[in-house]
Protein backbone atom coordinates (compact mmCIF):
# COMPACT_ATOMS: atom_id res chain seq x y z
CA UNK A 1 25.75 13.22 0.92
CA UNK A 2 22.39 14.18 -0.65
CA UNK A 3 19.94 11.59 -1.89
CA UNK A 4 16.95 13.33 -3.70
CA UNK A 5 14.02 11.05 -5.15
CA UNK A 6 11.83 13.31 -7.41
CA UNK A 7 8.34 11.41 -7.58
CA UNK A 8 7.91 11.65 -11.53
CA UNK A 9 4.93 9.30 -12.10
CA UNK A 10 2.11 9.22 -9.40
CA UNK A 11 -0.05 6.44 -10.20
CA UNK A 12 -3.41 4.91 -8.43
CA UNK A 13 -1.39 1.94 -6.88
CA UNK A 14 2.19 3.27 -7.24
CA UNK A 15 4.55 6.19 -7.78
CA UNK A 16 7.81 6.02 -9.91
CA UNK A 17 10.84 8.59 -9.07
CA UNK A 18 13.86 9.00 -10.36
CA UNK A 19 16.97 8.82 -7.48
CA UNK A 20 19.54 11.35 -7.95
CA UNK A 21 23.07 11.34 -5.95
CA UNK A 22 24.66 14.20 -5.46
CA UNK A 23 23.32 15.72 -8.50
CA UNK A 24 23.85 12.27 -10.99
CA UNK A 25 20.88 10.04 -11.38
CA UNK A 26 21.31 6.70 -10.47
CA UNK A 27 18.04 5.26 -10.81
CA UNK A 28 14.29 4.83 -10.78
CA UNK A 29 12.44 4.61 -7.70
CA UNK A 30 9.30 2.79 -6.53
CA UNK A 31 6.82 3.61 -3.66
CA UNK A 32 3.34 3.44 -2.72
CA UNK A 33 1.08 5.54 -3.99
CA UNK A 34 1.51 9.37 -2.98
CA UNK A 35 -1.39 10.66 -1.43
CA UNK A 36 -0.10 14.34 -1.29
CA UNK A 37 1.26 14.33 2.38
CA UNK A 38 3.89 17.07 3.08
CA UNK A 39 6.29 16.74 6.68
CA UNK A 40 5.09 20.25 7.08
CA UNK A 41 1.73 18.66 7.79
CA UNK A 42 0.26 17.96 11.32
CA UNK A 43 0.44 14.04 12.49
CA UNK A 44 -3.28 14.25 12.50
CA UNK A 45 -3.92 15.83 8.98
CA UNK A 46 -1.38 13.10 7.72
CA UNK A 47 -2.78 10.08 9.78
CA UNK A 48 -6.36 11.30 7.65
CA UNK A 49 -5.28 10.56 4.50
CA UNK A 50 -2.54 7.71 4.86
CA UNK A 51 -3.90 4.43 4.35
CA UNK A 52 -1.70 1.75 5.63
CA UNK A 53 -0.06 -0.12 3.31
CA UNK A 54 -0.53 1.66 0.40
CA UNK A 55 0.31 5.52 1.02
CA UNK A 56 3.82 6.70 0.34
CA UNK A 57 5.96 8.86 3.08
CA UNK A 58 5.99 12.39 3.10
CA UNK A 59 7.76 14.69 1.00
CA UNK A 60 10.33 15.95 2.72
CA UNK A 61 13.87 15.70 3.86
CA UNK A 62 15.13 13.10 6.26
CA UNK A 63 18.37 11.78 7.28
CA UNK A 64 18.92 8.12 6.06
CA UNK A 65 21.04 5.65 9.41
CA UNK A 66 22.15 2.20 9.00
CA UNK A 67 20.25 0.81 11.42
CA UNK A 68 19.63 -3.33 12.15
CA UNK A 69 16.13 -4.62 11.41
CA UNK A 70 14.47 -7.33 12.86
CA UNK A 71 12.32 -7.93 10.06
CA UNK A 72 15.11 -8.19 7.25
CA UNK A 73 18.24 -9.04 9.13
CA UNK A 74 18.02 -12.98 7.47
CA UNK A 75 17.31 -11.92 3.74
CA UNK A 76 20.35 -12.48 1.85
CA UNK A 77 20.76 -8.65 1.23
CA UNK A 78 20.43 -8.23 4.58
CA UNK A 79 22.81 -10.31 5.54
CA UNK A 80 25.25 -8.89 3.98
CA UNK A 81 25.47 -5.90 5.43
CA UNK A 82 25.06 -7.46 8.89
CA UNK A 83 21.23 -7.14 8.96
CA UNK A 84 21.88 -3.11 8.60
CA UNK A 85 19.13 -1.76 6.21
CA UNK A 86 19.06 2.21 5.10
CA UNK A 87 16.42 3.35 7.55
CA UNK A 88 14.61 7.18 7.14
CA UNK A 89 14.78 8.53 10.47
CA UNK A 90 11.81 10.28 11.83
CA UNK A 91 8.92 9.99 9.40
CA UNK A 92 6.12 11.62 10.91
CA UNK A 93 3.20 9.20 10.65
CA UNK A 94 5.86 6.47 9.51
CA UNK A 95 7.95 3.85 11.66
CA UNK A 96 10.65 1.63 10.00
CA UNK A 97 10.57 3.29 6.39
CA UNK A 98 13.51 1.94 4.80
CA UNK A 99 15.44 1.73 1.42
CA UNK A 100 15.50 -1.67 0.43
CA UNK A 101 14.75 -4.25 -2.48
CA UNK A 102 11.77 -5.03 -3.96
CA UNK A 103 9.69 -4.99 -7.09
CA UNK A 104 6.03 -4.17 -6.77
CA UNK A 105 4.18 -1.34 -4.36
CA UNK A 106 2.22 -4.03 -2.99
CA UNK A 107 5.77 -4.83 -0.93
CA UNK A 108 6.41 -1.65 0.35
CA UNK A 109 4.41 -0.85 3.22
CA UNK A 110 6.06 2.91 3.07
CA UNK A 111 9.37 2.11 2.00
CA UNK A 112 11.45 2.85 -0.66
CA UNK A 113 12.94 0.52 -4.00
CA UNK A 114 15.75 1.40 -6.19
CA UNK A 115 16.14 -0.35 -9.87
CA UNK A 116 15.11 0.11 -13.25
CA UNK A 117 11.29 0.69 -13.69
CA UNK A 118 11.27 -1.68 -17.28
CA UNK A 119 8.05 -2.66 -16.35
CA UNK A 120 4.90 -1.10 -15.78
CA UNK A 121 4.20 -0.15 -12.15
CA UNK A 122 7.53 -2.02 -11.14
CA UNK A 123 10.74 -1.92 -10.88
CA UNK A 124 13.67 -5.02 -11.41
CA UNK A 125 17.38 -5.85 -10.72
CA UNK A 126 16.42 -3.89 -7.41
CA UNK A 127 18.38 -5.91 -5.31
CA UNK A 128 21.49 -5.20 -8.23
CA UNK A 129 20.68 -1.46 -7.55
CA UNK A 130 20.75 -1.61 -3.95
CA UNK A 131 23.94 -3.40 -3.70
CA UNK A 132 25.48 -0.76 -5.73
CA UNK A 133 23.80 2.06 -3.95
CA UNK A 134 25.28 0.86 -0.61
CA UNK A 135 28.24 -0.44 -1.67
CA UNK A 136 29.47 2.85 -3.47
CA UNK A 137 27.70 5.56 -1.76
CA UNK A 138 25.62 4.95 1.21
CA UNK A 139 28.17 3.03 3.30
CA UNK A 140 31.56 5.26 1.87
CA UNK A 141 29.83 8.10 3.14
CA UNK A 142 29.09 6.27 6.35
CA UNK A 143 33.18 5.19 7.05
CA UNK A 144 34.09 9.00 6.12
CA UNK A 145 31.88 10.45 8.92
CA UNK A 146 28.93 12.35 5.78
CA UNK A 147 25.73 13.04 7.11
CA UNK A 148 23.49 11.21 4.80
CA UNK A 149 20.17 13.27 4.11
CA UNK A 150 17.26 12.41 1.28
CA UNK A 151 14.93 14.88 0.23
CA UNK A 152 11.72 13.44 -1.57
CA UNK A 153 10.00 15.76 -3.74
């Protein structure tokens, strides 16, 4: 399965996407703001222009594992899925970038939000969107063996 995010709005504090799926779009994204780092870049060139906290990942592709994390395993989306968030797997300059729900960039720390963005700079009914994105792609592709990959643009 392919997950593409194509970074349409790059903003001072924030950068909306929009989240395809195979193709289909499925919804808006939400990261921090994107600074212009590439995964073709060195560590070092990449480590001189993230700022942590407020830099998004990247662009690139990257496979996406269900992976258990200590830090969201008791949220109640979390829980659900047995403390198993989406998890980006080898972000250079990155640890622990994830797909999961939230509203504002100042909550991100790297990762990723799906929803609607109805609001400026924002996004809501993220946790709606995630629960639909794992529920009817992320883990069906899992059970029938599908490489996941995500390729941010």
């Amino acid at each position: 399965m392919n997950i593409v995010i194509d970074r349409k709005w790059k903003k001072d504090t924030y950068t909306i996407g929009n989240l395809y799926i195979n193709g289909v779009l499925f919804s808006n994204t939400l990261e921090d703001k994107d600074r212009g780092l590439t995964s073709s870049m060195t560590l070092e060139e990449i480590n001189k222009k993230k700022i942590y906290g407020q830099t998004a990942i990247p662009s690139g592709t990257y496979e996406v594992k269900m992976t258990y994390s200590n830090r969201f395993h008791s949220r109640a989306w979390g829980k659900k899925y047995d403390g198993k968030i989406p998890e980006l797997i080898n972000v250079k300059g990155f640890g622990g970038v994830r797909i999961h729900p939230f509203n504002r960039a100042s909550e991100s720390l790297g990762c990723i939000a799906v929803g609607k963005n109805s609001i400026t700079g924002a996004v809501t009914n993220s946790t709606q969107y995630y629960y639909k994105l794992l529920d009817n792609f992320i883990i069906p592709a899992i059970k029938n063996g599908e490489k996941i990959n995500i390729i941010i643009k």
